[in-house]
PDB file of N, CA and C in Angstrom:
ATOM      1  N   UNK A   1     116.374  79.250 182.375  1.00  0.00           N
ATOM      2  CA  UNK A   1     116.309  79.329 180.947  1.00  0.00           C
ATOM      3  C   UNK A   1     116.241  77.943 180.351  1.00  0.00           C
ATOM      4  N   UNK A   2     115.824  77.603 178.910  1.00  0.00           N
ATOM      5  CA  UNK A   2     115.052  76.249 178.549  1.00  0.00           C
ATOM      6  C   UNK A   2     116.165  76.537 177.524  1.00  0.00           C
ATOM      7  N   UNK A   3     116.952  75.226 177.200  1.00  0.00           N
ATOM      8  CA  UNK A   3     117.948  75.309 176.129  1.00  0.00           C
ATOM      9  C   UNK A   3     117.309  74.759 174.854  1.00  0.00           C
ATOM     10  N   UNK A   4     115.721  74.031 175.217  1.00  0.00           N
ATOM     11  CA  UNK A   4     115.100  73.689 173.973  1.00  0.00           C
ATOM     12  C   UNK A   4     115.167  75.190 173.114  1.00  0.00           C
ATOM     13  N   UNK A   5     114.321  75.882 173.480  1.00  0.00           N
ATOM     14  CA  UNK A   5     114.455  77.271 172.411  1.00  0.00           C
ATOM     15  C   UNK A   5     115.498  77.855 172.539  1.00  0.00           C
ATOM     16  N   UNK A   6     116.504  77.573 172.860  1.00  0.00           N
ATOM     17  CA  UNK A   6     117.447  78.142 171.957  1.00  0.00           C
ATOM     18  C   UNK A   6     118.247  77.556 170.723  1.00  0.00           C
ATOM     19  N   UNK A   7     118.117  75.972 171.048  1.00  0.00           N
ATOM     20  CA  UNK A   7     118.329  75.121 170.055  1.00  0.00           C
ATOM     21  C   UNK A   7     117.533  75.001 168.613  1.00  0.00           C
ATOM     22  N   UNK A   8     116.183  75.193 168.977  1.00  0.00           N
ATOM     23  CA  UNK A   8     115.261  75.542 167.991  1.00  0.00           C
ATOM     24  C   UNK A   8     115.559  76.527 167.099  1.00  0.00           C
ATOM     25  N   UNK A   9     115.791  77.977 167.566  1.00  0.00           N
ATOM     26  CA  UNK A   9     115.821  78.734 167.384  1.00  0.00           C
ATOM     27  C   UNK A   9     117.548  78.666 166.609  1.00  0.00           C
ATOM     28  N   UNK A  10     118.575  77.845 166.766  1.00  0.00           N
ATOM     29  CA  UNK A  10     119.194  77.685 166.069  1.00  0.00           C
ATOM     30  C   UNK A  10     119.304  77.167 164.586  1.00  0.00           C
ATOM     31  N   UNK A  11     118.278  76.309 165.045  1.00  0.00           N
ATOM     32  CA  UNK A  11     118.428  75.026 163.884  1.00  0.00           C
ATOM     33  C   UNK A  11     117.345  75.681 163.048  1.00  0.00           C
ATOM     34  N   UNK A  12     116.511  76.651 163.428  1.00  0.00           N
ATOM     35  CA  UNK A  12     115.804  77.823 162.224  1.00  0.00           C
ATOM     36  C   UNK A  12     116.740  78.252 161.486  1.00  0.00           C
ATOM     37  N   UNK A  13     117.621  79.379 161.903  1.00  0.00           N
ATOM     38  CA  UNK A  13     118.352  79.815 160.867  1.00  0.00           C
ATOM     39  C   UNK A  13     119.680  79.177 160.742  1.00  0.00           C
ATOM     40  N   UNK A  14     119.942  78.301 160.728  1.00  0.00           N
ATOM     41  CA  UNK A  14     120.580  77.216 159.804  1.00  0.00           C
ATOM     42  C   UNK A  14     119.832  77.040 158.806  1.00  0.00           C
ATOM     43  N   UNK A  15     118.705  76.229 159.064  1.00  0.00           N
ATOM     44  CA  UNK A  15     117.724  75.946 157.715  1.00  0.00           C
ATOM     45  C   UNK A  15     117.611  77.066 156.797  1.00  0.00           C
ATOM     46  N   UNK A  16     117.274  78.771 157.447  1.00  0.00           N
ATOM     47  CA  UNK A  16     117.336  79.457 156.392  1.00  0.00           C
ATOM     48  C   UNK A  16     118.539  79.723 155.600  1.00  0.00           C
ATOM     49  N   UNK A  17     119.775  80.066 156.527  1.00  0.00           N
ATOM     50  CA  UNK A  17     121.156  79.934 155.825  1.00  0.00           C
ATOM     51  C   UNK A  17     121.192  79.369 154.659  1.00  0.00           C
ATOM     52  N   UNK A  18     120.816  77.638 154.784  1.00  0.00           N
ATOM     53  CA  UNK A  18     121.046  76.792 154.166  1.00  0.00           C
ATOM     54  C   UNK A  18     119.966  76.974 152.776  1.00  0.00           C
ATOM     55  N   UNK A  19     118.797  77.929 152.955  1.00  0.00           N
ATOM     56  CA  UNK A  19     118.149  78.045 151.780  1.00  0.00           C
ATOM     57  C   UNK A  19     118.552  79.338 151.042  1.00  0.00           C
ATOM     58  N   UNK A  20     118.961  80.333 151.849  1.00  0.00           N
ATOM     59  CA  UNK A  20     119.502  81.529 151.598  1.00  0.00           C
ATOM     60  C   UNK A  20     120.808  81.080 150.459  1.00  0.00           C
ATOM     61  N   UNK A  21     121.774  79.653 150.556  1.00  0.00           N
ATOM     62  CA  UNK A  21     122.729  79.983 149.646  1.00  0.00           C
ATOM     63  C   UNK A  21     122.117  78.884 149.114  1.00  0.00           C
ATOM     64  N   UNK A  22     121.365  78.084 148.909  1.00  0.00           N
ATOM     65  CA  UNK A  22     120.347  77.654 147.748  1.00  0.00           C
ATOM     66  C   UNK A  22     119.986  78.418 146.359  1.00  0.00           C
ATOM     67  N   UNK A  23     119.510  79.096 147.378  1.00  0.00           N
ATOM     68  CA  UNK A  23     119.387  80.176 146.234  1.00  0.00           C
ATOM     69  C   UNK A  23     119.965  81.510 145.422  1.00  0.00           C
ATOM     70  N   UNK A  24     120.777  81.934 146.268  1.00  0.00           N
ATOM     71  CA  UNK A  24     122.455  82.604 145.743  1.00  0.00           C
ATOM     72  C   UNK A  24     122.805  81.486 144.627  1.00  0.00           C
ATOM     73  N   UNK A  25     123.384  80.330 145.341  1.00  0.00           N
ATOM     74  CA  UNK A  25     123.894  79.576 143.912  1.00  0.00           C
ATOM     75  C   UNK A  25     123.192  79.009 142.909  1.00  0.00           C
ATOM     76  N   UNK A  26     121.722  78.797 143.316  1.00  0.00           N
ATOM     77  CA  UNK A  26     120.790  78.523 141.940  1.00  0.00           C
ATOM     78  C   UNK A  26     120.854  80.305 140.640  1.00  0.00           C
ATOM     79  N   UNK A  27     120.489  80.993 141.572  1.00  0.00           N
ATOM     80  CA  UNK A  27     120.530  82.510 140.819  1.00  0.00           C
ATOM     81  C   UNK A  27     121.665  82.915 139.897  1.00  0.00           C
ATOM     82  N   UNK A  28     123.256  82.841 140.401  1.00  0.00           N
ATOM     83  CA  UNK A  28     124.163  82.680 140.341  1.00  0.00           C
ATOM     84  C   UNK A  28     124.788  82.056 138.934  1.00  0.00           C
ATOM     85  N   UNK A  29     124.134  80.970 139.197  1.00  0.00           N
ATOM     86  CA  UNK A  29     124.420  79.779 138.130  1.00  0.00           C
ATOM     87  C   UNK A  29     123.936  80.100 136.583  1.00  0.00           C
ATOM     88  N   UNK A  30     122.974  80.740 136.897  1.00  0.00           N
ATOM     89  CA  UNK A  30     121.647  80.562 135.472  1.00  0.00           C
ATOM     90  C   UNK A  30     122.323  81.992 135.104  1.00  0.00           C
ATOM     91  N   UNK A  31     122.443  83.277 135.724  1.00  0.00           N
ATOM     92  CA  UNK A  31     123.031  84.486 135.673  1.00  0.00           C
ATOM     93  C   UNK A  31     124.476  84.297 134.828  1.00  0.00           C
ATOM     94  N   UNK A  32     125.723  83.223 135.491  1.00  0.00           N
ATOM     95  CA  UNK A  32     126.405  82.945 135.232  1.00  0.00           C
ATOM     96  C   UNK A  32     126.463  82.472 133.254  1.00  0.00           C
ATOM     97  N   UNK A  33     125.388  81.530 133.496  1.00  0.00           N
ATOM     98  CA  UNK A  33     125.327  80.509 132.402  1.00  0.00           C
ATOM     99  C   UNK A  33     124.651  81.643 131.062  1.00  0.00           C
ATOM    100  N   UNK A  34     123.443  82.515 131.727  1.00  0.00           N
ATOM    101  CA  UNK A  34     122.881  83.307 130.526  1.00  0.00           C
ATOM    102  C   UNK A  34     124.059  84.021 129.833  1.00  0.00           C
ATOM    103  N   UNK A  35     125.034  84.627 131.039  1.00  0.00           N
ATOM    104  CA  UNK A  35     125.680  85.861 130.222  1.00  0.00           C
ATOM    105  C   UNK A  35     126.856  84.924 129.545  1.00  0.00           C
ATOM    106  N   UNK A  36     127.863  83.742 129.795  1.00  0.00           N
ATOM    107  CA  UNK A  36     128.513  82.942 128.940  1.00  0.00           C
ATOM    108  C   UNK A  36     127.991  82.114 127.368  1.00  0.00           C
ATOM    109  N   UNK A  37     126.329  82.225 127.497  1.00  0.00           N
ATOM    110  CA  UNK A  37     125.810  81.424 126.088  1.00  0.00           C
ATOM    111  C   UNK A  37     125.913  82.921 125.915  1.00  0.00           C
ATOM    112  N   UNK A  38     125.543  84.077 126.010  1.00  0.00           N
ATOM    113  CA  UNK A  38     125.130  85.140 125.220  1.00  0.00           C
ATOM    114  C   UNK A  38     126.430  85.464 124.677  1.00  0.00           C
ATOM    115  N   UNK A  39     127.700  85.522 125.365  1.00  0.00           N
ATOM    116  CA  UNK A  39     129.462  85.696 124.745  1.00  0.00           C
ATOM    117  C   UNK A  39     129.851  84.347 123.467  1.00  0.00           C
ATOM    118  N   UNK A  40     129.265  83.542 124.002  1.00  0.00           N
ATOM    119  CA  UNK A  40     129.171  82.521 122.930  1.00  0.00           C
ATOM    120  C   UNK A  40     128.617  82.597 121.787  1.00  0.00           C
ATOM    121  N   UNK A  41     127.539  83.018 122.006  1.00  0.00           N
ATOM    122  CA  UNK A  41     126.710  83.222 120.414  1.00  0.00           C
ATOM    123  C   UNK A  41     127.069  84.819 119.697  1.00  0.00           C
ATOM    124  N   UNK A  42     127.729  85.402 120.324  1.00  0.00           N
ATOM    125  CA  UNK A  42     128.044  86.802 120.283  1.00  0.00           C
ATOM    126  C   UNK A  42     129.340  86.428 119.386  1.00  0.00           C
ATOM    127  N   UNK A  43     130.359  84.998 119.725  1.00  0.00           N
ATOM    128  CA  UNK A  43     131.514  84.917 119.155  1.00  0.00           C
ATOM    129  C   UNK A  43     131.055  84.361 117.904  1.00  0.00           C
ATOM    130  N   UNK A  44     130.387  83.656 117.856  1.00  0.00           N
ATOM    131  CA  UNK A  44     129.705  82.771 116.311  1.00  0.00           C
ATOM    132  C   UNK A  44     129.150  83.493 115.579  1.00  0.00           C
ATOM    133  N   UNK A  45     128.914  84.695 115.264  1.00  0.00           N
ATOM    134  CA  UNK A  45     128.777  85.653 114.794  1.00  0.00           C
ATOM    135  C   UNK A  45     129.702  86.587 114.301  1.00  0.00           C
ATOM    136  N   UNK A  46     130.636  87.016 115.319  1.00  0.00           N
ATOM    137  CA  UNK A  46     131.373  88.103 115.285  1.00  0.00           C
ATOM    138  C   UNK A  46     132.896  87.622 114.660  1.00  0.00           C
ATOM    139  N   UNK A  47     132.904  86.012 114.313  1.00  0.00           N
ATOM    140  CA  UNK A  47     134.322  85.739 114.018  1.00  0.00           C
ATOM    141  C   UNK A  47     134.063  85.350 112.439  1.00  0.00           C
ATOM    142  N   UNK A  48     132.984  85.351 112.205  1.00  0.00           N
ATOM    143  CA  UNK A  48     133.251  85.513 110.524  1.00  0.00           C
ATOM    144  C   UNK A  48     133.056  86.998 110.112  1.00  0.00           C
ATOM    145  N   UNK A  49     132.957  87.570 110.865  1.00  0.00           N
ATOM    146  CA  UNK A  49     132.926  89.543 110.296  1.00  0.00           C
ATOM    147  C   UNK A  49     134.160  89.503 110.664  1.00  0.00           C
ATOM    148  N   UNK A  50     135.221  89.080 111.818  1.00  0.00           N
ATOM    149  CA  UNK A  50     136.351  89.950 111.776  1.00  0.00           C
ATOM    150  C   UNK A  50     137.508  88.653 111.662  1.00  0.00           C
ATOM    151  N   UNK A  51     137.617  88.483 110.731  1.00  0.00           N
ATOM    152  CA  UNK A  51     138.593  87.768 110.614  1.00  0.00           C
ATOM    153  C   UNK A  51     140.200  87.688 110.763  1.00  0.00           C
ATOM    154  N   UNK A  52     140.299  89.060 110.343  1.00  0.00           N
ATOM    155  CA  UNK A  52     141.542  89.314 110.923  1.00  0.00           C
ATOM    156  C   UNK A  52     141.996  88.991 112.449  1.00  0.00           C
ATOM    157  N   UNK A  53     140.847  88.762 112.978  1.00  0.00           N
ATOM    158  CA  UNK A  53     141.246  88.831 114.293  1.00  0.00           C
ATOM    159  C   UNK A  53     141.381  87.071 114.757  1.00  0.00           C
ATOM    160  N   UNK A  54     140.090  86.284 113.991  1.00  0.00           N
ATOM    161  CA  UNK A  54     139.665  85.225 114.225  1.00  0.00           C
ATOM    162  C   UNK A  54     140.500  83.848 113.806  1.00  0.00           C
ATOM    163  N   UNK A  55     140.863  84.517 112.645  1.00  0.00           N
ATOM    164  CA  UNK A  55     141.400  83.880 111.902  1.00  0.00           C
ATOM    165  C   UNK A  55     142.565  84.410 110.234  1.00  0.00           C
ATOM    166  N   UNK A  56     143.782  84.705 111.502  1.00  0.00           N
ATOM    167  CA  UNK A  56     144.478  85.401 110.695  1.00  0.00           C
ATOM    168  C   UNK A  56     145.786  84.396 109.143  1.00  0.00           C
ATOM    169  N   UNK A  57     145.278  83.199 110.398  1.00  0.00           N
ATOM    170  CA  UNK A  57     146.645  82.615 109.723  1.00  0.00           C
ATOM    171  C   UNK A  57     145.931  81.815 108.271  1.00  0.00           C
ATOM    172  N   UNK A  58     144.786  81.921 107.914  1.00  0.00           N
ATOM    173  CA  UNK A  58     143.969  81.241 106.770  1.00  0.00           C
ATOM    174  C   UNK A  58     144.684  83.038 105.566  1.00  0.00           C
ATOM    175  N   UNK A  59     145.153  83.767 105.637  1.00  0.00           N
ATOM    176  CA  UNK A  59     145.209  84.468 104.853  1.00  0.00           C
ATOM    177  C   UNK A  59     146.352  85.798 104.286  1.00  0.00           C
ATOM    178  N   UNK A  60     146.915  85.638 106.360  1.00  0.00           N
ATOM    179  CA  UNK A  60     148.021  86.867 106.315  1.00  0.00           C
ATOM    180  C   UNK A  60     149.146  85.916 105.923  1.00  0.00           C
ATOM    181  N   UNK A  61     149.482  85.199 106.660  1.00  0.00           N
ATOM    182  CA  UNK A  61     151.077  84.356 106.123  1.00  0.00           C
ATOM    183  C   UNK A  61     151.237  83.800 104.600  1.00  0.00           C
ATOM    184  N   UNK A  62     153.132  83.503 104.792  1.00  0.00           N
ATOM    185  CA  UNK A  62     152.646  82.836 103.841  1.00  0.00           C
ATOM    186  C   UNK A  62     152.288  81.522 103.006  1.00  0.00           C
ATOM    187  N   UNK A  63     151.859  81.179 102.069  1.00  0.00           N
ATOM    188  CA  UNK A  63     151.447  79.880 101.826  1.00  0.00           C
ATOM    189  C   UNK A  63     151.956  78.503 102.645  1.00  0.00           C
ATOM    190  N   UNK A  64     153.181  78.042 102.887  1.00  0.00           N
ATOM    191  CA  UNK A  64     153.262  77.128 103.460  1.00  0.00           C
ATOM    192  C   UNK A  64     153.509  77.079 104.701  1.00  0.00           C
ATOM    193  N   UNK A  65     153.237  77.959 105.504  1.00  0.00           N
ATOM    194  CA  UNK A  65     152.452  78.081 106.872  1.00  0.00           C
ATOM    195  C   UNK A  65     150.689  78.537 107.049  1.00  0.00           C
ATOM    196  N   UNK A  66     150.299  78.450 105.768  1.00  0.00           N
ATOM    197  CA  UNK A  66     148.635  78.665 106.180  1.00  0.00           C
ATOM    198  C   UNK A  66     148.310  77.838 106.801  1.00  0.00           C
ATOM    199  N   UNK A  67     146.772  78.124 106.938  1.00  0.00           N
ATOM    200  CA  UNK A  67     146.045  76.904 107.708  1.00  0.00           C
ATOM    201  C   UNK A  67     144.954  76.949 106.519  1.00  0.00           C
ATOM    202  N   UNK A  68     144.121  75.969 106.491  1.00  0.00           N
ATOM    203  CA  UNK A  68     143.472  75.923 105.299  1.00  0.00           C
ATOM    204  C   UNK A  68     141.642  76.424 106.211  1.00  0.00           C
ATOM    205  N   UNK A  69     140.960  77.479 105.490  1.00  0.00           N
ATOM    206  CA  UNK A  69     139.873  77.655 106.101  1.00  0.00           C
ATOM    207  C   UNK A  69     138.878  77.074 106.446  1.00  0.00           C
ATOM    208  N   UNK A  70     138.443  77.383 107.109  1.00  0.00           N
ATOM    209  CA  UNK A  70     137.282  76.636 108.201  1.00  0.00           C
ATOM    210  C   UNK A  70     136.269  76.276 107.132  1.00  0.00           C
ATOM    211  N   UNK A  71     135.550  75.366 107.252  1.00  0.00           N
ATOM    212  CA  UNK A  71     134.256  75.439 106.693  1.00  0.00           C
ATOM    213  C   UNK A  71     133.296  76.547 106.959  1.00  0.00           C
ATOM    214  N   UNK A  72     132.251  76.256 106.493  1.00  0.00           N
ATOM    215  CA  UNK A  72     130.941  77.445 107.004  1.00  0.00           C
ATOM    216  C   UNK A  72     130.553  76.608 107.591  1.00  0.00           C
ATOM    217  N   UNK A  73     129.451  77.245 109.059  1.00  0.00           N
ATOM    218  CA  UNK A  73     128.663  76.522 109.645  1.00  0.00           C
ATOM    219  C   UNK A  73     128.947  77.383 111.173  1.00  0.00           C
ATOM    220  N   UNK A  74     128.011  77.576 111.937  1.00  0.00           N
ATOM    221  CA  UNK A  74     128.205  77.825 113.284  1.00  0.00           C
ATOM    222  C   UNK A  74     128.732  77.112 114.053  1.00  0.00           C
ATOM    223  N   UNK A  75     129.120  75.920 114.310  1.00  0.00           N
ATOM    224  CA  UNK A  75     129.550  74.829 115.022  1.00  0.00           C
ATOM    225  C   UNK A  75     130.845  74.278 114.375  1.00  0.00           C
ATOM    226  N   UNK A  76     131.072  74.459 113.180  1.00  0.00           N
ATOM    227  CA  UNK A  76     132.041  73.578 112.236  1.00  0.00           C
ATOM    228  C   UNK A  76     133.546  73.859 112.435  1.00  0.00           C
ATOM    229  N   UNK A  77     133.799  75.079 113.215  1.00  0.00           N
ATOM    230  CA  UNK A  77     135.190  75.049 113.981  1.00  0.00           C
ATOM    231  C   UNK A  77     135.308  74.068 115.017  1.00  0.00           C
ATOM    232  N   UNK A  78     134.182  73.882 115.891  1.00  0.00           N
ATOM    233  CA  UNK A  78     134.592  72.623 116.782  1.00  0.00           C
ATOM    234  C   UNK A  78     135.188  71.232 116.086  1.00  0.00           C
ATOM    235  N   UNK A  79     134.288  70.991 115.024  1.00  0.00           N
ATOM    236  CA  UNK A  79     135.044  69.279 114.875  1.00  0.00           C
ATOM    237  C   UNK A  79     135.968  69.226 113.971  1.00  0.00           C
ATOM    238  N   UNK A  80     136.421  70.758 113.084  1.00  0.00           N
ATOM    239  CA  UNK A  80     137.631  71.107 112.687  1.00  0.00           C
ATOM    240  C   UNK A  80     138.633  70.784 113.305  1.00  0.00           C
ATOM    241  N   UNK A  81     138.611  71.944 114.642  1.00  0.00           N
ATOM    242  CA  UNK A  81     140.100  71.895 115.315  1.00  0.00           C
ATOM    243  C   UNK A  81     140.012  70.262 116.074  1.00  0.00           C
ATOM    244  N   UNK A  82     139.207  69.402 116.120  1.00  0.00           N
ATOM    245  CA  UNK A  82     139.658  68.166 116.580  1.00  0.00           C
ATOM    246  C   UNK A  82     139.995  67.251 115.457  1.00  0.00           C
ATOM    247  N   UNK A  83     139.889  67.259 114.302  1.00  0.00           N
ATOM    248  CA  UNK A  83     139.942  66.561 113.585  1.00  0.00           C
ATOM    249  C   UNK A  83     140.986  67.053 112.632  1.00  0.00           C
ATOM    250  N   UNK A  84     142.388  68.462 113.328  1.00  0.00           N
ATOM    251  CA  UNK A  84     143.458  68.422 112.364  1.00  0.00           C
ATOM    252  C   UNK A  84     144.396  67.816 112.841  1.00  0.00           C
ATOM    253  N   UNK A  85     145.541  67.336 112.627  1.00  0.00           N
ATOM    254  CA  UNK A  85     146.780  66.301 112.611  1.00  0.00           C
ATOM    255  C   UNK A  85     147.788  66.947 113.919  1.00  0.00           C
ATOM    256  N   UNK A  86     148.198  66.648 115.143  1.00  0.00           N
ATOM    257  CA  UNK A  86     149.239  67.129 115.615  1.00  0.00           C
ATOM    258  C   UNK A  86     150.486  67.415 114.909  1.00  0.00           C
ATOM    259  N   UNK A  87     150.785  66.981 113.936  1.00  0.00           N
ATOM    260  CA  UNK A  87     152.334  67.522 113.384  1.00  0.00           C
ATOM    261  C   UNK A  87     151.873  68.254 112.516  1.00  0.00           C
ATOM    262  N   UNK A  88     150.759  68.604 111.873  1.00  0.00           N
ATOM    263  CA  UNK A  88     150.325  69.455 110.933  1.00  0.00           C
ATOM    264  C   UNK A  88     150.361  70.576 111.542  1.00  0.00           C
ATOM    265  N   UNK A  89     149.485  70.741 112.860  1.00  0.00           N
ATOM    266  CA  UNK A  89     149.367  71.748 113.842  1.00  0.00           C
ATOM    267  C   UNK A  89     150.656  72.149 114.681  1.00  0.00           C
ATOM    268  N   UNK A  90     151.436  71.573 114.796  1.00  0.00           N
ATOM    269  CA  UNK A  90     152.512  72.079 115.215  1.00  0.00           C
ATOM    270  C   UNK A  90     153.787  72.670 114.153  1.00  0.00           C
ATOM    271  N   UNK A  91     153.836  71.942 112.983  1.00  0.00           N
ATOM    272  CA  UNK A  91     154.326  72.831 112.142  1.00  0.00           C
ATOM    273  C   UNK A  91     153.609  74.083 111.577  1.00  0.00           C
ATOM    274  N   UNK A  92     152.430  74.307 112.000  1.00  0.00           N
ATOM    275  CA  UNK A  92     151.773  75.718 111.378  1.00  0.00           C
ATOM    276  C   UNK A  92     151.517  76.548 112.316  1.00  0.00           C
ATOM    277  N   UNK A  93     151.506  76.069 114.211  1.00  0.00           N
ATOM    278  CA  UNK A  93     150.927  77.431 114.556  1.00  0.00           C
ATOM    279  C   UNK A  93     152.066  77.341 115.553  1.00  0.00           C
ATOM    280  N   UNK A  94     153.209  76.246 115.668  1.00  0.00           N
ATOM    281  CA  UNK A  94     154.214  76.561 116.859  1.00  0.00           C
ATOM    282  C   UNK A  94     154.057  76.042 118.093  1.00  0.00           C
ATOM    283  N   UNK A  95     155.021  75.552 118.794  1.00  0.00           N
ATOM    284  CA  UNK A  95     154.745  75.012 119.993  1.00  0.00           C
ATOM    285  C   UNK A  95     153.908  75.430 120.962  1.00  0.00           C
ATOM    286  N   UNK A  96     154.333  77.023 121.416  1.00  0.00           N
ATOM    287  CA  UNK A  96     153.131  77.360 122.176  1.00  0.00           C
ATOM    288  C   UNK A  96     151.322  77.558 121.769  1.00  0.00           C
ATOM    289  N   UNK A  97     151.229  77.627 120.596  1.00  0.00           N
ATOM    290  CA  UNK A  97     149.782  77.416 120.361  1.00  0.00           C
ATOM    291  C   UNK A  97     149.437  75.576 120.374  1.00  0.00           C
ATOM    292  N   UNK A  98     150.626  74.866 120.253  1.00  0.00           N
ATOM    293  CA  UNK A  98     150.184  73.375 119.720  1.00  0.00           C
ATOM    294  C   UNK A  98     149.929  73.265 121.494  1.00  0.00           C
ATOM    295  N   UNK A  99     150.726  73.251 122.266  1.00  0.00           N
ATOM    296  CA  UNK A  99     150.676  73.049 124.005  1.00  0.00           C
ATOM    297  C   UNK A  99     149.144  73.783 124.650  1.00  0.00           C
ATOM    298  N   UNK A 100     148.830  74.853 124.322  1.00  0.00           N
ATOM    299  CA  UNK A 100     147.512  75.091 124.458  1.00  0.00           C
ATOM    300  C   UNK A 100     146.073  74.463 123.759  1.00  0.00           C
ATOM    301  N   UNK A 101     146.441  74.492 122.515  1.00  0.00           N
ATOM    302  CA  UNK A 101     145.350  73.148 121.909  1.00  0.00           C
ATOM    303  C   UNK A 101     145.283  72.181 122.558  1.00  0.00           C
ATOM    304  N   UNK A 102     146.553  71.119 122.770  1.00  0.00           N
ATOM    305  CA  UNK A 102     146.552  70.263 123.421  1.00  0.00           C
ATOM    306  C   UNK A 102     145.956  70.312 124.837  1.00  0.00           C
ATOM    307  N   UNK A 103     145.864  71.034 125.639  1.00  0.00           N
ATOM    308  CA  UNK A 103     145.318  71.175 126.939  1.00  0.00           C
ATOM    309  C   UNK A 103     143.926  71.618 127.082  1.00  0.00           C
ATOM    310  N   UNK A 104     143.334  72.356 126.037  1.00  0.00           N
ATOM    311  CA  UNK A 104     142.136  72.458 125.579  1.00  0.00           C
ATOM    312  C   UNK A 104     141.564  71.139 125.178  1.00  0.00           C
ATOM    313  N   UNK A 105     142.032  70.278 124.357  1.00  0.00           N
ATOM    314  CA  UNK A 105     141.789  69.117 123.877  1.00  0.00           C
ATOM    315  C   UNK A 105     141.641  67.853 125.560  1.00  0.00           C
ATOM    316  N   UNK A 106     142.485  68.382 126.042  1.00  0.00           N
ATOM    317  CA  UNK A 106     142.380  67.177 126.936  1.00  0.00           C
ATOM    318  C   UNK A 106     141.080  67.872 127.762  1.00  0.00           C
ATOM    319  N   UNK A 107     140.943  69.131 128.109  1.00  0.00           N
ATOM    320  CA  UNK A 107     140.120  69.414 129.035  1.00  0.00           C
ATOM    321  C   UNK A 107     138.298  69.156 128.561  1.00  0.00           C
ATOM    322  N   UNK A 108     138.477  68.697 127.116  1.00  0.00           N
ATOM    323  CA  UNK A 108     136.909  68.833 126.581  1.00  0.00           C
ATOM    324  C   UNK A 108     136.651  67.044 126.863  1.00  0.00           C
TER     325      UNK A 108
END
């Protein structure tokens, strides 16, 4: 027996292996990525119809625990929530929401 072909014959399907999860994780990725922009743009939409849900503390509490409302704009909650005050934010939404901002904040 010739150990060339069997070596050959190894190092074939390796190579395919190796294209086989090429392409699992290219597929994967874009699959991944379509259905997270589509939940995304699904939320930029759906959080000025339900506010109660989105944004309760601009209206249920009372006055000197509000939060003052968002601007309009599809994007304009992002440079909101970076641009309000840590002691502002922690006297209005409480330690455990200020400790999660904060870790959100560090992770962006």
């Amino acid at each position: 027996m010739n150990n060339n072909g069997a070596n050959s014959t190894g190092s074939n399907n390796d190579q395919h292996g190796a294209e086989t999860t090429i392409k699992a994780f290219t597929s994967a990725l874009f699959f991944n990525t379509a259905v997270g922009a589509g939940i995304f743009v699904a939320f930029l939409f759906v959080r000025h119809w339900s506010k109660k849900i989105y944004q309760p503390r601009t209206y249920l509490v009372t006055k000197d625990i509000r939060s003052p409302p968002l601007p309009p704009g599809a994007f304009s909650w992002i440079t909101a929530s970076f641009k309000v005050k840590d002691t502002e934010l922690l006297e209005k939404v409480g330690l455990d929401a200020y400790m999660f901002l904060r870790f959100l904040r560090m992770s962006a």
